[in-house]
Protein backbone atom coordinates (compact mmCIF):
# COMPACT_ATOMS: atom_id res chain seq x y z
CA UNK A 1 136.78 55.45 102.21
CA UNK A 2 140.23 57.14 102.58
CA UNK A 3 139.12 60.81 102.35
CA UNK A 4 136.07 60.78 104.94
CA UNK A 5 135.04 64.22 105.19
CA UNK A 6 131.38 65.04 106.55
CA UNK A 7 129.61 68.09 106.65
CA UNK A 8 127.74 67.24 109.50
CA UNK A 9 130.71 67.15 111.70
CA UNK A 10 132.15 70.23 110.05
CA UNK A 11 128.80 72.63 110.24
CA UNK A 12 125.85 70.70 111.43
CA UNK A 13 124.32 70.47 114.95
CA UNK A 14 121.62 67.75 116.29
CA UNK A 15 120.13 68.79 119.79
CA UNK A 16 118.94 65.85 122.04
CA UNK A 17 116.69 65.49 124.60
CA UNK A 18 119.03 65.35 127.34
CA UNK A 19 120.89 68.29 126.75
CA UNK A 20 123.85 67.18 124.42
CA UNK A 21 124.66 67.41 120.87
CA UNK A 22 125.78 65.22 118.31
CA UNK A 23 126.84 66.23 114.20
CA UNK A 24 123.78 63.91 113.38
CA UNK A 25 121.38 61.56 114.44
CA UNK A 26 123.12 58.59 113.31
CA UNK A 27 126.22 59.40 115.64
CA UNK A 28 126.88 56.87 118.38
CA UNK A 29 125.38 57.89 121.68
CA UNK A 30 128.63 57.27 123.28
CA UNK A 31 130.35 60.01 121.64
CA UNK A 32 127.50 62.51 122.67
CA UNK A 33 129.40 66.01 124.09
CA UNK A 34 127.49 68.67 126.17
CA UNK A 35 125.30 71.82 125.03
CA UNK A 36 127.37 73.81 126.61
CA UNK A 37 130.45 72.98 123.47
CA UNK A 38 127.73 74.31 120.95
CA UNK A 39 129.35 77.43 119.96
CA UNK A 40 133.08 75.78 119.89
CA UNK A 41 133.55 75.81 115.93
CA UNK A 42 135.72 72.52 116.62
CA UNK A 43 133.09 70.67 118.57
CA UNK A 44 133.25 67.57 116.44
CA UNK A 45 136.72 67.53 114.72
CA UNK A 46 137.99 64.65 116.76
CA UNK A 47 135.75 62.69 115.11
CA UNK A 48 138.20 62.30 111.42
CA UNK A 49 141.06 60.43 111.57
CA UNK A 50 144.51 60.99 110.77
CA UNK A 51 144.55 58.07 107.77
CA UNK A 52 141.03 59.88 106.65
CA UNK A 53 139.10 56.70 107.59
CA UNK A 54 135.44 56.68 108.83
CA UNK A 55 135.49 56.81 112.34
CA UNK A 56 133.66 53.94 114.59
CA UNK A 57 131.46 56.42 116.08
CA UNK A 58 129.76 56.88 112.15
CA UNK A 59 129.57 53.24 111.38
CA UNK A 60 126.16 53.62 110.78
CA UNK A 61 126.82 55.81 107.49
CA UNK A 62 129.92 54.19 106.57
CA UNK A 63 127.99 50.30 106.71
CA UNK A 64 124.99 52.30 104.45
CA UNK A 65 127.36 53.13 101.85
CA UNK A 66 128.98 49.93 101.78
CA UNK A 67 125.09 48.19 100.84
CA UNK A 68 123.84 51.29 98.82
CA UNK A 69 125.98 54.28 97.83
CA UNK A 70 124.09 56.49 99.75
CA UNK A 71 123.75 57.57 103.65
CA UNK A 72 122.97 60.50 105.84
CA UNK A 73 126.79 61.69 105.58
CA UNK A 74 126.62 61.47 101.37
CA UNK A 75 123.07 63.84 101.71
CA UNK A 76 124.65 66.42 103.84
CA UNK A 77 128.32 66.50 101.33
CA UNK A 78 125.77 67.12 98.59
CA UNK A 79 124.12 70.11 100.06
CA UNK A 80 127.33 71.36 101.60
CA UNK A 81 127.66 75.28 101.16
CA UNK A 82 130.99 77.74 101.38
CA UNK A 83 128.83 78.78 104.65
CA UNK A 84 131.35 78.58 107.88
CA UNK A 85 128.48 78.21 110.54
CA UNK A 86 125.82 76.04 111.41
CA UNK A 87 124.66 75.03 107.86
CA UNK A 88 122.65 71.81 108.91
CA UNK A 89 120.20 71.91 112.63
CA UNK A 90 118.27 68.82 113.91
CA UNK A 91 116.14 69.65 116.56
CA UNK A 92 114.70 66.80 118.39
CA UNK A 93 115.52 68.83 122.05
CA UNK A 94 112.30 67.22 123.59
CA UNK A 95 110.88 63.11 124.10
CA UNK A 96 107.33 64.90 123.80
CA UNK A 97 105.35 62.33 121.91
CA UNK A 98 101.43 61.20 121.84
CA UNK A 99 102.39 57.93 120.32
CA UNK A 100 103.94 54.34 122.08
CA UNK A 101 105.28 53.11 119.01
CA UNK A 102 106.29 49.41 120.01
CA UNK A 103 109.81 50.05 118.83
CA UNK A 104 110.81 52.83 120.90
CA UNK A 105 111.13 54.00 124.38
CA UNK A 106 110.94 56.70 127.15
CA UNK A 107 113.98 58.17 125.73
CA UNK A 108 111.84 59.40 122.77
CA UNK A 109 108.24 58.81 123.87
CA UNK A 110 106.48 60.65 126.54
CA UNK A 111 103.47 58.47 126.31
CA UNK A 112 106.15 55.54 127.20
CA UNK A 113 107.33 57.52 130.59
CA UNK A 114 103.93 58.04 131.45
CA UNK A 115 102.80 54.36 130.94
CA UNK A 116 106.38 53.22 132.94
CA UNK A 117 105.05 55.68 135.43
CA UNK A 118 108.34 58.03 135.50
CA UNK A 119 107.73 60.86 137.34
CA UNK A 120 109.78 63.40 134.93
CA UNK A 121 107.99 61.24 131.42
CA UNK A 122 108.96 64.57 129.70
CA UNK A 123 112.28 65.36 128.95
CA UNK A 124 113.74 68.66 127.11
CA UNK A 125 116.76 70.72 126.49
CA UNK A 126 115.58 74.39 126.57
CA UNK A 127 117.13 75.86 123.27
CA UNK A 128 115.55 79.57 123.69
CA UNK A 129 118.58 80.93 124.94
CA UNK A 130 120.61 78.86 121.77
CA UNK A 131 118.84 80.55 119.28
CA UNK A 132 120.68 83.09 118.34
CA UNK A 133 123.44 80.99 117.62
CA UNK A 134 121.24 78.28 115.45
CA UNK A 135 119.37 80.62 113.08
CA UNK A 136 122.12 82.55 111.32
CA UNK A 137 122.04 83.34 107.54
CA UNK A 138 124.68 80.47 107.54
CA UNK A 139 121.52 78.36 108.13
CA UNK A 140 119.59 76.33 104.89
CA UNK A 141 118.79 72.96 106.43
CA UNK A 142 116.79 71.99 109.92
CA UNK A 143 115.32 68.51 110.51
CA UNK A 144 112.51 68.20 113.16
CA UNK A 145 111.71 65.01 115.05
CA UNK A 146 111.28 63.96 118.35
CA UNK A 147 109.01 62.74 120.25
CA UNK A 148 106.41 64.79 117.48
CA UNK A 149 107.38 67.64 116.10
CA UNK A 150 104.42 69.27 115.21
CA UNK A 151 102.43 68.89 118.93
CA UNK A 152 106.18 70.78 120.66
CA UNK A 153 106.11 74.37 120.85
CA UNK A 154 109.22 75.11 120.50
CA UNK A 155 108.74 73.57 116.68
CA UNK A 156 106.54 76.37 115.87
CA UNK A 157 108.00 79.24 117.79
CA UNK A 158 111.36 78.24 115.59
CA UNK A 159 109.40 78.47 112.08
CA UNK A 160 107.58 81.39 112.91
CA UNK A 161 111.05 83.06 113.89
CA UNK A 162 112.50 82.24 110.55
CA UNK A 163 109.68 83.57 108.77
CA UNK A 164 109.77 87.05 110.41
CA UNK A 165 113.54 87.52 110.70
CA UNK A 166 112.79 86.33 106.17
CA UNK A 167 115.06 83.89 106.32
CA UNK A 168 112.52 80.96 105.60
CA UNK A 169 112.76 81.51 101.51
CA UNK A 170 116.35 80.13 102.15
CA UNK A 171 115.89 76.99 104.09
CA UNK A 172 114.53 73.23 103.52
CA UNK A 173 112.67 71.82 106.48
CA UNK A 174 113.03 68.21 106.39
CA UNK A 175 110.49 66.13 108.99
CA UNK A 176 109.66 62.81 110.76
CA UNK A 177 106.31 62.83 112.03
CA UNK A 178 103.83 60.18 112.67
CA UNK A 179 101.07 62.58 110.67
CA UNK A 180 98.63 62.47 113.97
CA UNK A 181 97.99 66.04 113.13
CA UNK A 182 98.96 68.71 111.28
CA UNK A 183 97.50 71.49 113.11
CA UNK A 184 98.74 73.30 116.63
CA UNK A 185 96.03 74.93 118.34
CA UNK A 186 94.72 77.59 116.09
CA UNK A 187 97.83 77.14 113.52
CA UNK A 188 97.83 75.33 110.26
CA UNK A 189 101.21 73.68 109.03
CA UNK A 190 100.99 73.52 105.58
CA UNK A 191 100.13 77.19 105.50
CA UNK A 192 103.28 77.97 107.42
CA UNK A 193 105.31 75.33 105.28
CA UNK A 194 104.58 77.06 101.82
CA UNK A 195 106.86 80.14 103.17
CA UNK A 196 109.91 77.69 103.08
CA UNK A 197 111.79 77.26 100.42
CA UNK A 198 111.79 73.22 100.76
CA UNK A 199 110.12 70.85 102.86
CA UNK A 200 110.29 66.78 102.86
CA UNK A 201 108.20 65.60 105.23
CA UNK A 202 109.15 61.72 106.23
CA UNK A 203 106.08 60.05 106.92
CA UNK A 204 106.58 57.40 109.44
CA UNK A 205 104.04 54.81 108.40
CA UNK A 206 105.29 51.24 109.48
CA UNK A 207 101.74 49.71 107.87
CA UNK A 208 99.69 50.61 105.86
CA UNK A 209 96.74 49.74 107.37
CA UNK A 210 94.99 49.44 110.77
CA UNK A 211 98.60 47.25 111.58
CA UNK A 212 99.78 50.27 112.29
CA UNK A 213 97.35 50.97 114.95
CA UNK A 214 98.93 48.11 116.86
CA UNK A 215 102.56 48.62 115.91
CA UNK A 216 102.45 52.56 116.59
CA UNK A 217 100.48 52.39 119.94
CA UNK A 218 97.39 55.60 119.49
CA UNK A 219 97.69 55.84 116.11
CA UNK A 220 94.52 56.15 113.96
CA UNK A 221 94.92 54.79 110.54
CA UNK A 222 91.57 56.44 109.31
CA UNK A 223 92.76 59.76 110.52
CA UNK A 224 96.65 59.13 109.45
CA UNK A 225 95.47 58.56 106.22
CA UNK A 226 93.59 61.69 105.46
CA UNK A 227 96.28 63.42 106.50
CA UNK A 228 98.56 61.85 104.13
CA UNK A 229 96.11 62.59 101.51
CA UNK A 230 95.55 66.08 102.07
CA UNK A 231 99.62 66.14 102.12
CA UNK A 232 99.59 64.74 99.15
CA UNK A 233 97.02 66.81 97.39
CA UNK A 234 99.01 69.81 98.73
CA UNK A 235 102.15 68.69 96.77
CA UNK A 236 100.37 68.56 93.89
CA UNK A 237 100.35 72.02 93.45
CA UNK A 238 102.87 73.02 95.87
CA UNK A 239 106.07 71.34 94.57
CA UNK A 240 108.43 72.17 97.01
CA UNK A 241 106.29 70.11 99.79
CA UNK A 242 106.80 66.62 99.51
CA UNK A 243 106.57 63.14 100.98
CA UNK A 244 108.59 60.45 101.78
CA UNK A 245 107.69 57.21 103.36
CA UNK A 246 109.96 56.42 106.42
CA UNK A 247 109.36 52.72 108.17
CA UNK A 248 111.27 51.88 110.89
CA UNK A 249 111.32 48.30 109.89
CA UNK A 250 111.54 45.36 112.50
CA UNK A 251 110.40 42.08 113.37
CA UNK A 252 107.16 43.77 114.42
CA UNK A 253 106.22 44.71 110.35
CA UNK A 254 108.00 43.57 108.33
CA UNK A 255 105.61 40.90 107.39
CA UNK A 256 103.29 44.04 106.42
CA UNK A 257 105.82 45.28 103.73
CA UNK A 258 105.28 44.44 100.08
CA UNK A 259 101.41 46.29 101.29
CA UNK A 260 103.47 49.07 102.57
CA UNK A 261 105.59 49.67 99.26
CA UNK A 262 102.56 49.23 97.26
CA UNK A 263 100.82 51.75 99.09
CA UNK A 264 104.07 53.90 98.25
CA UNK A 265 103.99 52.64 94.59
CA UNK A 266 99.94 53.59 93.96
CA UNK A 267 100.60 56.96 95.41
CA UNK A 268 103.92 57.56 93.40
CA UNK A 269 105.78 58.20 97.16
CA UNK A 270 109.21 57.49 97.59
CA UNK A 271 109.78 54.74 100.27
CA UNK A 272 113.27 55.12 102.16
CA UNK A 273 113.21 52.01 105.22
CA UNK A 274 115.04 52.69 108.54
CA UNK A 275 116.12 49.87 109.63
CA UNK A 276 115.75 49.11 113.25
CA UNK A 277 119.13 48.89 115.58
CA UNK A 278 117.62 48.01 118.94
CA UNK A 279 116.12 47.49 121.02
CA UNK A 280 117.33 43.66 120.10
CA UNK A 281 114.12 41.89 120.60
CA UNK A 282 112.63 43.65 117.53
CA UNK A 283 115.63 43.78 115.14
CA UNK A 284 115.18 41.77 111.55
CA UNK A 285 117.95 39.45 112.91
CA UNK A 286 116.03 38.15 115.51
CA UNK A 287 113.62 36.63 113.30
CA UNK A 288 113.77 32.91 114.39
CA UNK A 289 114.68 30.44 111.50
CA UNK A 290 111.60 28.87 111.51
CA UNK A 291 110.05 32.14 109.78
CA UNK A 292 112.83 33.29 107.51
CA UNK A 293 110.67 32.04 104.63
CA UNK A 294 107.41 34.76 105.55
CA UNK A 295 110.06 37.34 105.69
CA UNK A 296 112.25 36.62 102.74
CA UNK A 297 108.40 36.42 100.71
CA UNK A 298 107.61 39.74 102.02
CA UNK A 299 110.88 41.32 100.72
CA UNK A 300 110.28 39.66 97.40
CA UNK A 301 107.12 40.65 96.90
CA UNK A 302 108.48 44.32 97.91
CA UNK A 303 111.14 44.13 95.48
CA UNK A 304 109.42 42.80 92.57
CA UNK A 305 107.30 46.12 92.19
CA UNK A 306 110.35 48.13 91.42
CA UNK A 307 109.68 50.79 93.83
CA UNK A 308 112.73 50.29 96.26
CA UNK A 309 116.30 50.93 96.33
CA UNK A 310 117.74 47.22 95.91
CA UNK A 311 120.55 48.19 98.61
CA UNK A 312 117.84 48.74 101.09
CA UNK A 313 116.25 44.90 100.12
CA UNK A 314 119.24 42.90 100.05
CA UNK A 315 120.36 44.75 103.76
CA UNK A 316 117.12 43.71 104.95
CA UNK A 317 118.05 40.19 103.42
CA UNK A 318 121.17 39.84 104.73
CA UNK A 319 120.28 40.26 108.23
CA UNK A 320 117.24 38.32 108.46
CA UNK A 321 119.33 35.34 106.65
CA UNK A 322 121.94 36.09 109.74
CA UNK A 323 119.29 35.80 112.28
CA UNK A 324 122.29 35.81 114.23
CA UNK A 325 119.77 36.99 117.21
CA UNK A 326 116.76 34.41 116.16
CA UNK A 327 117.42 32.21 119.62
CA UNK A 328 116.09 35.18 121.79
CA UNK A 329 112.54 34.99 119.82
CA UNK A 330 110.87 33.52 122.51
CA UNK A 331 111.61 36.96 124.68
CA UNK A 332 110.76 38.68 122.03
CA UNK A 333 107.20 36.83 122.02
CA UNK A 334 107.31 37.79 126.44
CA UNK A 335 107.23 41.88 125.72
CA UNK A 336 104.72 41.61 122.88
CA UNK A 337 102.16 39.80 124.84
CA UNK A 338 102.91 42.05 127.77
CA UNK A 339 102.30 45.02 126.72
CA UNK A 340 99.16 43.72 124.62
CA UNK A 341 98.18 43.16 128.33
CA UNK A 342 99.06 46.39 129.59
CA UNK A 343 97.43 48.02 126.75
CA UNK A 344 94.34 46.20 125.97
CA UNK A 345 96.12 45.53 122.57
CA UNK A 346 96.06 42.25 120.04
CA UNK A 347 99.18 43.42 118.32
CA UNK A 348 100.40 39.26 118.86
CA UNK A 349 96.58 38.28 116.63
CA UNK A 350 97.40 40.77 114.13
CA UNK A 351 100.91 39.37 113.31
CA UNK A 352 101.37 36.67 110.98
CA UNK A 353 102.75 33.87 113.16
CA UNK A 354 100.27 32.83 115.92
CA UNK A 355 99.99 29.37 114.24
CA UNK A 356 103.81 29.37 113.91
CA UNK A 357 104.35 29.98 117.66
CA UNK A 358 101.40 27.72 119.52
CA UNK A 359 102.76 25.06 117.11
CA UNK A 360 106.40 25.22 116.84
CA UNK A 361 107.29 27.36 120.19
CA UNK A 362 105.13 25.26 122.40
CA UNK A 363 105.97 21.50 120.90
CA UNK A 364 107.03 18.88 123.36
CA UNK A 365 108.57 16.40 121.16
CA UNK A 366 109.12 13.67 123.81
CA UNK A 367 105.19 13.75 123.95
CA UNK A 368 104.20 13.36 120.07
């Protein structure tokens, strides 16, 4: 990777919650600069290196093309225009969420702030004033996440500005949303998403199933699911809306995953993992040794029905063979059953290794 060049860095813009910017999402949080360097063309140029090597701060991208070819940085070189603005806008300014998906945090969940009690659970960067700056004709890709897109405000202020100033024919609209709703107070989404010119909407289903009810604290599978079908009836006629299945896949479901992918497979859905970083005590290497074998039968099972990328299979292979974080298992066991007692959940019953950890966890050999 001598010739790193990204058009993220060089004309893309992702808005965080706590008021700085990065090129992307992917972007190491330590590099994160101020809002206030937004309109400095230059903002992220530091970032390439003089022997045109990927820089440490996009390891992310640069370890995803090692294991598959592709990566955030290779999708945003392939829709690179001559364009010498903002070309590529993720707005995830707010942490406003109705989920308290086990994975994340108060960082990205308001529910989480409000359950931890924080007396500011909400966080946001105003962007009303940035505007201006953000939707120029340069403009032809925004991502939305959060928190959930479609219950912030500012989502749908931003679409209904594009669609009166008739820039919206020009743009894709690419989403992560937890499919909750799909509705804002009197306003319809998909009715407001045929007026785009393309729209992938990344489904983040970690189960399919009533796992997920568990996994993704609030959900509803019964009411996810119907909106997943009526998403998917809508992009049977309306090509340029589609779906994508997005799990953020962990310790907590991956033993739910050859269901998930044939879920994906039966509804002719692309499924494109995230895999989890952190926090540690849910990452696939902390899988303890002792359950390497449920795993590794739940990514074979995935893989055999052909409906996978093998990259993202044999990543997910490689680092629960490392397990290199397996010893810290028994913590991870701690904030399960923790917050099942917090939240009047069974997420520890509905995971596949109850017998494994009464059994092997709790075992006193001097006394057998």
């Amino acid at each position: 990777m001598s010739d790193w060049k990204c058009a993220a860095i060089d004309n893309g813009v992702t808005i965080f919650p706590n008021g700085k910017i990065g090129p992307c999402c992917l972007i190491d949080s330590s590099y994160l600069k101020p809002i206030s360097e937004l309109t400095n063309p230059n903002r992220f140029k530091d970032l390439y290196q003089e022997d045109g090597s990927p820089p440490s701060a996009c390891a992310v991208c640069a370890q995803s093309e090692i294991h598959s070819g592709r990566s955030y940085r290779t999708m945003f070189e392939q829709h690179r225009t001559t364009a010498p603005g903002l070309q590529y806008v993720d707005i995830r300014n707010t942490n406003l969420c109705n989920l308290k998906c086990r994975s994340c945090g108060p960082h990205y969940s308001s529910k989480w702030g409000d359950e931890l009690e924080y007396s500011d659970s909400i966080r946001k960067q105003d962007i009303q004033a940035h505007l201006p700056y953000l939707l120029t004709d340069d403009l032809h890709w925004m991502y939305f996440t959060g928190g959930e897109p479609l219950i912030s405000k500012d989502h749908w202020d931003i679409l209904e500005q594009l669609i009166e100033s008739g820039r919206a024919k020009n743009i894709r609209l690419m989403y992560n949303t937890n499919l909750t709703t799909l509705k804002y107070k009197d306003k319809d989404i998909v009715s407001i998403w045929k007026q785009f010119k393309q729209v992938q909407i990344n489904c983040s289903l970690d189960a399919a199933g009533p796992e997920i009810n568990y996994i993704r604290s609030g959900s509803n599978w019964a009411e996810i699911l119907q909106n997943f079908k009526t998403l998917h009836t809508i992009g049977q006629t309306h090509t340029h809306i589609s779906l994508n299945i997005s799990p953020t896949m962990s310790l907590l479901n991956i033993w739910f995953f050859a269901d998930l992918i044939k879920f994906a497979h039966d509804h002719k859905v692309p499924c494109d993992p995230f895999i989890l970083a952190g926090p540690h005590a849910f990452v696939l290497n902390a899988i303890p040794s002792g359950l390497k074998p449920l795993a590794m039968e739940q990514l074979d099972n995935a893989q055999r029905l052909g409906w996978i990328h093998n990259g993202t299979i044999d990543r997910m292979r490689e680092l629960v063979t490392n397990n290199n974080l397996g010893h810290t298992f028994n913590g991870t066991l701690v904030e399960i059953m923790l917050l099942d007692k917090v939240r009047n959940e069974n997420l520890f019953d509905v995971l596949p290794f109850k017998e494994y950890v009464l059994k092997g966890v709790h075992k006193f050999d001097e006394y057998q």
